[in-house]
Each structure stands twice: as C-alpha cells, then as structure tokens.
Protein backbone atom coordinates (compact mmCIF):
# COMPACT_ATOMS: atom_id res chain seq x y z
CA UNK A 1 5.15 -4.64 -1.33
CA UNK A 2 1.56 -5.73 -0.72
CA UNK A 3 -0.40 -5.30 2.65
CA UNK A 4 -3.15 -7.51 3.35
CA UNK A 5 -6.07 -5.80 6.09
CA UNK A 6 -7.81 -8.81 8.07
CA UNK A 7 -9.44 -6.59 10.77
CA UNK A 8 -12.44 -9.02 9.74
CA UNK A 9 -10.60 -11.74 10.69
CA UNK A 10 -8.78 -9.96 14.06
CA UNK A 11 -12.38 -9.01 14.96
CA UNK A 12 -13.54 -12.76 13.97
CA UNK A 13 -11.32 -14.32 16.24
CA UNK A 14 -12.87 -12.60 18.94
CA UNK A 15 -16.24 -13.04 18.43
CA UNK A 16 -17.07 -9.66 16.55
CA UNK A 17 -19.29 -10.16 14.00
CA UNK A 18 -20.60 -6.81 13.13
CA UNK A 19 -19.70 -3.33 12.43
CA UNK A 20 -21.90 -2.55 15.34
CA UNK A 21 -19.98 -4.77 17.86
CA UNK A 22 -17.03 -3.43 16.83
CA UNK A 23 -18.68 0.42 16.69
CA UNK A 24 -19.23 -0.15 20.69
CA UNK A 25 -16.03 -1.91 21.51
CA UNK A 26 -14.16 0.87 20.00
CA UNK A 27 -16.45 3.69 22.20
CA UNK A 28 -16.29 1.55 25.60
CA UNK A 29 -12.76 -0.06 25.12
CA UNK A 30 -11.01 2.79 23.32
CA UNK A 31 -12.37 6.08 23.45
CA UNK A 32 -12.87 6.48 20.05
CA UNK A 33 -16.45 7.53 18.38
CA UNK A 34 -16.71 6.72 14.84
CA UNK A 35 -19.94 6.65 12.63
CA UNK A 36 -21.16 3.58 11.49
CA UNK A 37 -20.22 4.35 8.48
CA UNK A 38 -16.79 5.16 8.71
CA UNK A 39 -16.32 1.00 10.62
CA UNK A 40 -18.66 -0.17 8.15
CA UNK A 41 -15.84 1.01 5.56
CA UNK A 42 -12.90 -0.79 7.44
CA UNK A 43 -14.97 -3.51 9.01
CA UNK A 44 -15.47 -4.78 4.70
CA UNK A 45 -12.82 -2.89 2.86
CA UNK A 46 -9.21 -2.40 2.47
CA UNK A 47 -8.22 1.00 3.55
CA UNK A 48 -5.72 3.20 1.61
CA UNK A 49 -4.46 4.34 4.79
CA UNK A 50 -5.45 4.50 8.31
CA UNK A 51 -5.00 6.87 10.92
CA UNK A 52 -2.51 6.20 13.53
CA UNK A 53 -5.10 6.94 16.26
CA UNK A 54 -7.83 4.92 14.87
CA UNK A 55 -5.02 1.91 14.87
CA UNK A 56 -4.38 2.37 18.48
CA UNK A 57 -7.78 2.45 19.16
CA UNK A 58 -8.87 -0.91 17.05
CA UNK A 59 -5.94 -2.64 19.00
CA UNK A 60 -7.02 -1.24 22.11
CA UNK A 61 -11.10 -2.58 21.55
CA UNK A 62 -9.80 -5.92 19.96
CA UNK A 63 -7.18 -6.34 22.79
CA UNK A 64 -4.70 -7.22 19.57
CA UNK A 65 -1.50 -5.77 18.11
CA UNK A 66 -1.20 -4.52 14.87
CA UNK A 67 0.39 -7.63 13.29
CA UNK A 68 -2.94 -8.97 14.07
CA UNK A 69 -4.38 -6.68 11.81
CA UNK A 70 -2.39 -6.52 8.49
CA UNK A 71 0.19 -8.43 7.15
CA UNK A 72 3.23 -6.79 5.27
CA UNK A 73 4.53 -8.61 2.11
CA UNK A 74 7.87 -6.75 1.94
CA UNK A 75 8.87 -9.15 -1.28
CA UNK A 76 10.10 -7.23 -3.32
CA UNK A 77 7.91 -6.80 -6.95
CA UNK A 78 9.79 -7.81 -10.16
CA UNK A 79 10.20 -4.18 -12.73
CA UNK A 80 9.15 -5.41 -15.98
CA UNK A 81 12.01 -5.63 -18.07
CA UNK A 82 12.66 -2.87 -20.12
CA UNK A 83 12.19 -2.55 -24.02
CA UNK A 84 15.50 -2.45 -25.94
CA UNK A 85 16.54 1.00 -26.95
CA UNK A 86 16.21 2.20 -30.30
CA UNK A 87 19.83 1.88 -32.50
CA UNK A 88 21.57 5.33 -32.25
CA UNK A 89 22.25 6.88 -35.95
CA UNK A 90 25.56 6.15 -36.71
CA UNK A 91 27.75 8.99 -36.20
CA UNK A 92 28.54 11.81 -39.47
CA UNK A 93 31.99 11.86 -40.61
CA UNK A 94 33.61 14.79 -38.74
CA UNK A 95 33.13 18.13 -41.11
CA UNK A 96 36.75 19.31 -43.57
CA UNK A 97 35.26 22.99 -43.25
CA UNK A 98 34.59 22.46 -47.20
CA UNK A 99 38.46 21.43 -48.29
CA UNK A 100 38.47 18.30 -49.54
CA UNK A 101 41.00 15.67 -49.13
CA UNK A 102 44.10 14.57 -50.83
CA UNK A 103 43.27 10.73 -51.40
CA UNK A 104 46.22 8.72 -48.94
C-alpha cells in the first residue's frame, strides 16, 4: 500500500501558497494553532502520520475532504519470492539396537 500526501496541491488549488496562508486559515477557519514549524513540516513533507484532529482541521481551513488530501494505493505489493530451501539430509536407517541382520 502506498499513500501519496498532496496537501500542497489541496492548498494549491485554492490559492494557498505558503505555510503562512495556510498557518492563518487553519487559526481563523479551524480553531487550530500550530507553529510555523510544525505546517512548514506538512505544508513540504510527507508525514508518517497525522493526527486525526489536525486532519479535521486542514479540511475544515481548505474547505476539502480528505480524499483531497492523500491518495490511497491499496494495490497490493508483490513478496519477493522466496529462496529455495536447503535439501533436508536424507533420513538414517532406523537403529537394530546393535543386532545385526540375517541377510533376506
């Protein structure tokens, strides 16, 4: 599964350009204070995860849904195929208890 983040592009769309815009949308619109630094971080990177809260609130400020803002490959990856086990030893004759025997 890969997920693509194009709050860049949401924000784009609607004539947000910079982390600032979107800094004050997200205050007036939404509620929510953030630091510049912490939009900064999702206005140019992918996020490992985001908080549930701060998605309502970029949806709220962007007046967009969150399909708008990531996109869900659920393809499913291919598993490398896996190397060939090694050849099991071939199993020992079963044991006489030390009686050896008679030739058939």
């Amino acid at each position: 599964m890969r997920i693509r983040w194009k709050l860049r592009m949401a924000a784009a769309q609607r004539e947000v350009w910079t982390g600032a815009q979107l800094r004050r949308l997200l205050a007036e619109k939404a509620g929510l204070e953030m630091s510049a630094a912490s939009v900064s971080a999702l206005f140019t990177k992918e996020p490992s995860q985001v908080k549930l809260s701060t998605l309502v609130a970029l949806c709220t400020a962007l007046e967009c849904t969150p399909n708008d803002l990531f996109d869900v490959d659920t393809t499913p990856i291919e598993q490398p195929a896996r190397p060939p086990r090694p050849v099991a030893e071939q199993p020992k004759a079963a044991s006489t208890g030390g009686r050896s025997m008679p030739p058939l």
